[in-house]
N, C-alpha and C. Protein backbone atom coordinates (compact mmCIF):
# COMPACT_ATOMS: atom_id res chain seq x y z
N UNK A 1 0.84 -1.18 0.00
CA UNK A 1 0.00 0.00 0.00
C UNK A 1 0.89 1.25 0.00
N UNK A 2 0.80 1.86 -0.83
CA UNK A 2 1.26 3.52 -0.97
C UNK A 2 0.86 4.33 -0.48
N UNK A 3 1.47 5.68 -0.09
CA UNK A 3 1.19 6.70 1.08
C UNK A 3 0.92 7.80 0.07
N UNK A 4 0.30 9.05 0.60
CA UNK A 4 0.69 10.12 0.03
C UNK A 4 1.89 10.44 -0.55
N UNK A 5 2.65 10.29 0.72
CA UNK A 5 4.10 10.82 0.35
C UNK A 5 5.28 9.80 -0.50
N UNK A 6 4.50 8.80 -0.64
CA UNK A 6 5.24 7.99 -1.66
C UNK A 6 4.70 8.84 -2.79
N UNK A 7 3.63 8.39 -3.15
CA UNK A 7 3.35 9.49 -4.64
C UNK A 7 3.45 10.67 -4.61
N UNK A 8 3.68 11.44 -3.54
CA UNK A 8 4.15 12.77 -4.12
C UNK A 8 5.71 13.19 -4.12
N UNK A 9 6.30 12.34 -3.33
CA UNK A 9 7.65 12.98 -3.38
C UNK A 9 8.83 12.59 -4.85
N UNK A 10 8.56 11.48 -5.67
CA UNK A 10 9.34 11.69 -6.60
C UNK A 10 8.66 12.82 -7.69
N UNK A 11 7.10 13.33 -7.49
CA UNK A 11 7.01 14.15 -8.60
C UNK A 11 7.38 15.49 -8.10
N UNK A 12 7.07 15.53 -6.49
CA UNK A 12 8.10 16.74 -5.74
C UNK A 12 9.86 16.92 -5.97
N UNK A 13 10.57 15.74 -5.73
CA UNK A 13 11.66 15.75 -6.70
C UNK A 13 11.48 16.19 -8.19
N UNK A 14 10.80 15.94 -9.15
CA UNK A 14 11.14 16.21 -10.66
C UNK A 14 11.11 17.76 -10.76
N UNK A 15 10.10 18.48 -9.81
CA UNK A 15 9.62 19.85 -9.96
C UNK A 15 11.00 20.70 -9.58
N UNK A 16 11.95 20.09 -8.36
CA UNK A 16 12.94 20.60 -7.39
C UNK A 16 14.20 20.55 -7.87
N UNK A 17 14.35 19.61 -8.27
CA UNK A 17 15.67 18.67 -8.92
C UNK A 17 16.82 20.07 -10.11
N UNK A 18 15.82 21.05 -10.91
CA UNK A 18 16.81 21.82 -11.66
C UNK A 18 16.71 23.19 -10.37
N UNK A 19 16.41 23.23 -9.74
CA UNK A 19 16.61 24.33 -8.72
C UNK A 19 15.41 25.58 -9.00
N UNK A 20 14.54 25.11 -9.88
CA UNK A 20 13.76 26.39 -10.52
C UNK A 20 12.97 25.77 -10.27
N UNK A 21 11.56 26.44 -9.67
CA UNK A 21 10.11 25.78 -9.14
C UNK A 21 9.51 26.98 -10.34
N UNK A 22 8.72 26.52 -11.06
CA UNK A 22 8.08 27.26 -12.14
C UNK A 22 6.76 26.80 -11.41
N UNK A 23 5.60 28.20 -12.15
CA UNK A 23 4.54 28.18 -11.53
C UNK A 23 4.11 26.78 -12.59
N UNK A 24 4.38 26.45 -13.79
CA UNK A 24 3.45 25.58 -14.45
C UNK A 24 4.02 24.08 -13.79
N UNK A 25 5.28 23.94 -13.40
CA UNK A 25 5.27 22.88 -13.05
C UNK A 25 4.66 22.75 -11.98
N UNK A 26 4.37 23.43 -11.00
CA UNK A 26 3.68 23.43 -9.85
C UNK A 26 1.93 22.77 -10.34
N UNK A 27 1.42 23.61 -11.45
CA UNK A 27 0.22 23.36 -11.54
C UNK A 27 0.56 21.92 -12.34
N UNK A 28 1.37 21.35 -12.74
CA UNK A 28 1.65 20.16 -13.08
C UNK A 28 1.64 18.91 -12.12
N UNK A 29 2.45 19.52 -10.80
CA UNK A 29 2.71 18.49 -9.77
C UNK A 29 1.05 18.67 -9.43
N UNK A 30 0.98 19.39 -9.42
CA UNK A 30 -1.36 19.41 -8.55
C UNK A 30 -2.45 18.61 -9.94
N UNK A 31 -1.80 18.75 -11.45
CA UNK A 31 -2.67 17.62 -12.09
C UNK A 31 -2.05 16.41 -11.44
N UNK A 32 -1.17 15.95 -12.14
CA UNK A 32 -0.43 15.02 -12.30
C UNK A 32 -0.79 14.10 -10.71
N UNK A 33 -0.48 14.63 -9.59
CA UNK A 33 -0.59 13.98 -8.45
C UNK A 33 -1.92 13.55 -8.21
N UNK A 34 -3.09 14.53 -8.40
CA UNK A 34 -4.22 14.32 -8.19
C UNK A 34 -4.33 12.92 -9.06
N UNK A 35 -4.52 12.97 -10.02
CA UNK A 35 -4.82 11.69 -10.81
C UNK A 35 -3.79 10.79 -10.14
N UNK A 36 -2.83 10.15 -9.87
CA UNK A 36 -2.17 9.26 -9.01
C UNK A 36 -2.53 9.18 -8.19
N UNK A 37 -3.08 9.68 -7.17
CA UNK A 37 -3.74 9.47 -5.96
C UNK A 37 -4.76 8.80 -6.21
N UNK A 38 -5.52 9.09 -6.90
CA UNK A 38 -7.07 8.42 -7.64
C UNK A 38 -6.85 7.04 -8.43
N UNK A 39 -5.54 6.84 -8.62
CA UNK A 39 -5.46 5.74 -9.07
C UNK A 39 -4.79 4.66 -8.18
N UNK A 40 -3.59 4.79 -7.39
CA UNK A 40 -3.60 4.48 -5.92
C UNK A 40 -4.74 4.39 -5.13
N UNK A 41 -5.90 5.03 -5.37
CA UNK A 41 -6.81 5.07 -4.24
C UNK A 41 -6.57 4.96 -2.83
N UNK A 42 -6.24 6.52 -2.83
CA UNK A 42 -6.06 7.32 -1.98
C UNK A 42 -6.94 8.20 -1.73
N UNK A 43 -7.17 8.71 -0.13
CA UNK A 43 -7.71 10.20 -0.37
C UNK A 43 -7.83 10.73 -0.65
N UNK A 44 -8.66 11.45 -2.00
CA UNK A 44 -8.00 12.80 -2.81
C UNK A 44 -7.57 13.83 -1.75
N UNK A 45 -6.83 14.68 -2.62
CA UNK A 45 -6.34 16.04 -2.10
C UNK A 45 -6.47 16.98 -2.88
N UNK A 46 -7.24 18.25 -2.57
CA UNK A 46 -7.28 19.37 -3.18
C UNK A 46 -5.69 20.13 -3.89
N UNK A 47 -6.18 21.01 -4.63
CA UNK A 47 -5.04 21.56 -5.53
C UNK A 47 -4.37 22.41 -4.03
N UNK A 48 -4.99 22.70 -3.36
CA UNK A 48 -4.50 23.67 -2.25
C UNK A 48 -3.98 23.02 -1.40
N UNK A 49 -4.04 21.56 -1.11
CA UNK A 49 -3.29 20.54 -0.03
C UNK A 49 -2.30 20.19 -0.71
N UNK A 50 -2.37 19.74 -2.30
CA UNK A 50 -1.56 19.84 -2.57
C UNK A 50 -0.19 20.88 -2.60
N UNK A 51 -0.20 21.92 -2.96
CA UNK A 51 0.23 23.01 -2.84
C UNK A 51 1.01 23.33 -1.39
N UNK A 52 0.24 22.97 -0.39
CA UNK A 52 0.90 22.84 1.04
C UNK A 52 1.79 22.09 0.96
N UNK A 53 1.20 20.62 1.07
CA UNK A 53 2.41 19.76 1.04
C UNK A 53 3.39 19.75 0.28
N UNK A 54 3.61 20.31 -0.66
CA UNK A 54 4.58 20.60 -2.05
C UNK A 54 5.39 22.05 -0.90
N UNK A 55 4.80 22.60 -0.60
CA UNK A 55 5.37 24.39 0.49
C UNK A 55 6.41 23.55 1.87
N UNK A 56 5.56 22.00 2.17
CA UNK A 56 5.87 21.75 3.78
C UNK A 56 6.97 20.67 3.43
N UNK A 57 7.58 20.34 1.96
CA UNK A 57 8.65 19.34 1.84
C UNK A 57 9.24 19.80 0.99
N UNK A 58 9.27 21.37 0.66
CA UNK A 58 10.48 21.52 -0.59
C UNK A 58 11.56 21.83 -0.20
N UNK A 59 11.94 22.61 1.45
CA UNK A 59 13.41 22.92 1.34
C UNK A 59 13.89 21.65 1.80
N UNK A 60 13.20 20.21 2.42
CA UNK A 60 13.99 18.95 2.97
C UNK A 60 14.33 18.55 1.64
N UNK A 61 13.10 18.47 0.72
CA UNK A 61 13.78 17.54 -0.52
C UNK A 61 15.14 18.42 -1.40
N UNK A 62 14.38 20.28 -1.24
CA UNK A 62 15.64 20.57 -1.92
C UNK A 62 17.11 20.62 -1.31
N UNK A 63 17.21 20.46 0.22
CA UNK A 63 18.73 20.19 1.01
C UNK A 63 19.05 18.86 0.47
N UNK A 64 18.57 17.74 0.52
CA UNK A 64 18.84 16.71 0.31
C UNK A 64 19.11 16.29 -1.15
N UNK A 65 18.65 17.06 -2.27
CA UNK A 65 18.91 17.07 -3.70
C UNK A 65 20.29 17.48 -3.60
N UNK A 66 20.52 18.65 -2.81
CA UNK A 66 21.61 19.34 -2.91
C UNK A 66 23.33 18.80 -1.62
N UNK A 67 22.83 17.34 -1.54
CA UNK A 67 23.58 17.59 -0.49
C UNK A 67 24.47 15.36 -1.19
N UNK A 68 25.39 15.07 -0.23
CA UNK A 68 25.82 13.89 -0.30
C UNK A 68 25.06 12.50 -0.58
N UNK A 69 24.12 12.70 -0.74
CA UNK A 69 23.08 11.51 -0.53
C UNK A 69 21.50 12.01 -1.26
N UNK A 70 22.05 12.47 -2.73
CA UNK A 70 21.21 13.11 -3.43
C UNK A 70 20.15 11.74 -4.26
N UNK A 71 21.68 10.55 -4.58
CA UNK A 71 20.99 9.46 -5.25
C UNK A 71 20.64 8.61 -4.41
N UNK A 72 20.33 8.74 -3.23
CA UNK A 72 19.59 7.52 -2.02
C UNK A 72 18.28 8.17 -1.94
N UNK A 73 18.19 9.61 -1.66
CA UNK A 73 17.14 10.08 -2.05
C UNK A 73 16.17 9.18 -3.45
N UNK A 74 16.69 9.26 -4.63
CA UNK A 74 15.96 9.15 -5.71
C UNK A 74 15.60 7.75 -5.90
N UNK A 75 16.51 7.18 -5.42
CA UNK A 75 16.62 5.88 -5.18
C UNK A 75 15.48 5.47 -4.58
N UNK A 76 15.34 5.57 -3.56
CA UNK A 76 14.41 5.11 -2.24
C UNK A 76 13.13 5.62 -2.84
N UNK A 77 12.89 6.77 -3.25
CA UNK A 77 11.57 7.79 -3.84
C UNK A 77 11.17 6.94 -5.11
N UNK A 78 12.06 6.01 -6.03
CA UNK A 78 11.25 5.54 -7.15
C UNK A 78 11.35 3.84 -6.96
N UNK A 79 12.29 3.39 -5.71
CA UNK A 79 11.92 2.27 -5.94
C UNK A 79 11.16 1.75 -4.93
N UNK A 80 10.14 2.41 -4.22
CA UNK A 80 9.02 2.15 -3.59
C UNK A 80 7.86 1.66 -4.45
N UNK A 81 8.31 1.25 -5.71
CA UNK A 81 7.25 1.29 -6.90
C UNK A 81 7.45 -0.36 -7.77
N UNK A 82 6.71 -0.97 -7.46
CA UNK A 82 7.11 -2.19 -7.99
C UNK A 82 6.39 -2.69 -8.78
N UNK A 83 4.97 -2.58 -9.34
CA UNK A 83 3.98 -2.67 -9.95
C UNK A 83 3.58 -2.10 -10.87
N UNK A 84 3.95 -2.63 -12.01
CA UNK A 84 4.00 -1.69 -13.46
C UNK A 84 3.05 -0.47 -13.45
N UNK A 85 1.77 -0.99 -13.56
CA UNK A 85 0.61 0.17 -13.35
C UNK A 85 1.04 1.61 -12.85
N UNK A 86 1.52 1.23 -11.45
CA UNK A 86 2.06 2.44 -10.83
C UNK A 86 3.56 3.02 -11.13
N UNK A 87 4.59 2.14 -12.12
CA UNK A 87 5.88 2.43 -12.25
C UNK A 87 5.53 3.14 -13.68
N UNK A 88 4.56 2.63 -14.50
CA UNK A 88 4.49 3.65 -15.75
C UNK A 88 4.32 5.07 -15.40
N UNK A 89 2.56 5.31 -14.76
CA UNK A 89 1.89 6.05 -14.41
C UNK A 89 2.94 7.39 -13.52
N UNK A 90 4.08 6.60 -12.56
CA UNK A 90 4.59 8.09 -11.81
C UNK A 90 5.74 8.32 -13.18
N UNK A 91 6.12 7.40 -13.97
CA UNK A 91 7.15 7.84 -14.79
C UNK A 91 7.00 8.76 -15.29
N UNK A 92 5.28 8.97 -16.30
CA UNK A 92 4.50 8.99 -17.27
C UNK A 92 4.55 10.38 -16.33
N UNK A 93 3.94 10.94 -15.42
CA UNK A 93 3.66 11.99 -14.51
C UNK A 93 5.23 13.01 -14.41
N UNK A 94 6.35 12.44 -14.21
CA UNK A 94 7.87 12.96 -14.01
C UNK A 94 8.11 13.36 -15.55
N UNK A 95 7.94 12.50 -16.41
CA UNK A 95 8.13 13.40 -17.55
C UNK A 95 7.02 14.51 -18.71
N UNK A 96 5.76 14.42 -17.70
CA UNK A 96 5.06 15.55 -18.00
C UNK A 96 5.36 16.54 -17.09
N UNK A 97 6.00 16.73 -15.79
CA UNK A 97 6.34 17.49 -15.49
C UNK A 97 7.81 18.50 -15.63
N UNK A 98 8.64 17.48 -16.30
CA UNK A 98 9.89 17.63 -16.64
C UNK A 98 9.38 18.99 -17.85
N UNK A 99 8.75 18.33 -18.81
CA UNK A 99 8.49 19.14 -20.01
C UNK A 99 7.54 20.08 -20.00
N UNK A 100 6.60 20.78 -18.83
CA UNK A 100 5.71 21.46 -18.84
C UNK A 100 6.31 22.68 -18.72
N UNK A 101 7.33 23.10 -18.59
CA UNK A 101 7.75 24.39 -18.84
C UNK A 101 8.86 24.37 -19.94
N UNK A 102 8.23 23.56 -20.94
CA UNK A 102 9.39 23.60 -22.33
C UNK A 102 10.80 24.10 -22.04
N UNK A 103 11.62 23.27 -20.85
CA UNK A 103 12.77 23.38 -20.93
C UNK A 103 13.18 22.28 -19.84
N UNK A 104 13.64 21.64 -20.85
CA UNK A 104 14.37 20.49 -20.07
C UNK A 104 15.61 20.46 -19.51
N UNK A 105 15.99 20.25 -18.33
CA UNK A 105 17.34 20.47 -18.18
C UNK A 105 18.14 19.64 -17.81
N UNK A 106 19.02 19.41 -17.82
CA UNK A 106 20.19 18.26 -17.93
C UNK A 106 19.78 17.20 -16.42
N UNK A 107 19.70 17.90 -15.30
CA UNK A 107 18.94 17.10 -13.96
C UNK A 107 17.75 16.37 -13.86
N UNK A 108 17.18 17.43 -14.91
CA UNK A 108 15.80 16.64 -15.26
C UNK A 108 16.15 15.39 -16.18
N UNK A 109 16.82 15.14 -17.32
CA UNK A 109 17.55 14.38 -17.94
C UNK A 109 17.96 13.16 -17.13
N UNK A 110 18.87 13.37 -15.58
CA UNK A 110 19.51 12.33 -15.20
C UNK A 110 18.77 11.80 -14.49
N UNK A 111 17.80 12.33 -14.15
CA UNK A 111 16.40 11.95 -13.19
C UNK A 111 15.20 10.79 -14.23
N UNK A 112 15.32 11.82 -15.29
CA UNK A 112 14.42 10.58 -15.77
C UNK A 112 14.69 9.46 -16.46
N UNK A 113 16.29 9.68 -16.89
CA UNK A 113 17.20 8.51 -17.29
C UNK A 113 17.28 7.01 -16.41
N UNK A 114 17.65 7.93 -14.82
CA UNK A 114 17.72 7.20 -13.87
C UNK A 114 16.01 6.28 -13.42
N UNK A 115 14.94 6.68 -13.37
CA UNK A 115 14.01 6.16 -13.20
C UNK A 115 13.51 5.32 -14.47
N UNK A 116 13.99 5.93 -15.87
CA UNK A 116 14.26 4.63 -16.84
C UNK A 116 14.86 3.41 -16.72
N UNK A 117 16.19 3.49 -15.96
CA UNK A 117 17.17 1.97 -16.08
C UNK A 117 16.13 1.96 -14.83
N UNK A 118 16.14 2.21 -13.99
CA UNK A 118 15.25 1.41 -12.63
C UNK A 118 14.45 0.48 -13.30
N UNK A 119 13.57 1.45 -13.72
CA UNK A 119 12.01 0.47 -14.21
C UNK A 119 11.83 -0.20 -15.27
N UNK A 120 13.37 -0.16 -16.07
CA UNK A 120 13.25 -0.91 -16.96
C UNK A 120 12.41 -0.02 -18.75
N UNK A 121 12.44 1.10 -18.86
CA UNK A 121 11.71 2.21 -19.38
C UNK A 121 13.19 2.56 -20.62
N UNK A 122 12.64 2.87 -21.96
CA UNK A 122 13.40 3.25 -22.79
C UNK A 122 12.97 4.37 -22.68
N UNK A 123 13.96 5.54 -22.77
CA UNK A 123 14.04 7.35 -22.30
C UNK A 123 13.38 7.89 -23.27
N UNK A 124 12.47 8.67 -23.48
CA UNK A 124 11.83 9.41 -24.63
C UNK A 124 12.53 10.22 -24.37
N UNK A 125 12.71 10.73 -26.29
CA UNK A 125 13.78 11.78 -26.57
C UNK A 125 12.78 12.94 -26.59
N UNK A 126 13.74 13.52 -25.54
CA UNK A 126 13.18 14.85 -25.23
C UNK A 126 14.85 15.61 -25.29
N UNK A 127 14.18 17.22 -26.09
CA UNK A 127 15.49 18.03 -26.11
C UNK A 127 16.17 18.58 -24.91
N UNK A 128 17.26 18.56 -24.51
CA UNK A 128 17.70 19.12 -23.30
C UNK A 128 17.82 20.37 -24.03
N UNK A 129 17.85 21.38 -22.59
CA UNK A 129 18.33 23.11 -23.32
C UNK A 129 19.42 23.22 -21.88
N UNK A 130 20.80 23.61 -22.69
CA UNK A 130 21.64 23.60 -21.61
C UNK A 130 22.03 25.47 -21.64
N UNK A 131 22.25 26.01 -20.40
CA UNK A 131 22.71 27.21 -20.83
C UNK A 131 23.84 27.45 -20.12
């Protein structure tokens, strides 16, 4: 059984991960999660709980992105996921959020590379923009 915070924290990672919280990825992490939750069957959560909880775990996830133990983090966050259904579905969710602000960036890249070899997932080519 999956928690909230299993499904929200790797799409809270994808949003955190290039250091730029854009408002669309935000409204991305509040589609994207909502429908995972609903498919987990879970509690729903409003766009505004969402939004909290996204406010009440971004500087832990972003210290910990930023710190020695960035890939135990990502690690632990995607391989709580063992059941195709749910290993497509958060993939499927990380790389609509990756691309909702038409700029992909190289973190976002190693993030969704990395949750590719995990799950066994060939990487859709998506353009990186490096600056």
């Amino acid at each position: 059984m999956h928690t909230h915070d299993d499904i929200l924290t790797p799409l809270a990672i994808t949003v955190i991960i290039d250091t730029k919280v854009r408002d669309a990825e935000i409204a991305e992490f509040c589609r994207q999660a909502q429908g995972l939750i609903e498919l987990v069957d879970l509690e729903a959560m409003s766009k505004s709980d969402l939004q909290k909880w996204f406010a009440a775990h971004r500087d832990e996830i972003f210290e910990k992105l930023n710190g020695p133990r960035r890939n135990t983090l990502v690690l632990r966050a995607l391989s709580r996921f063992k059941d195709d259904l749910y290993m497509e579905n958060i993939y499927d969710a990380m790389v609509q959020i990756s691309i909702c602000d038409q700029e992909f960036r190289p973190e976002e890249s190693d993030l969704i590379k990395s949750a590719a070899v995990l799950w066994g997932y060939e990487r859709p080519p998506l353009k990186i923009n490096r600056d």
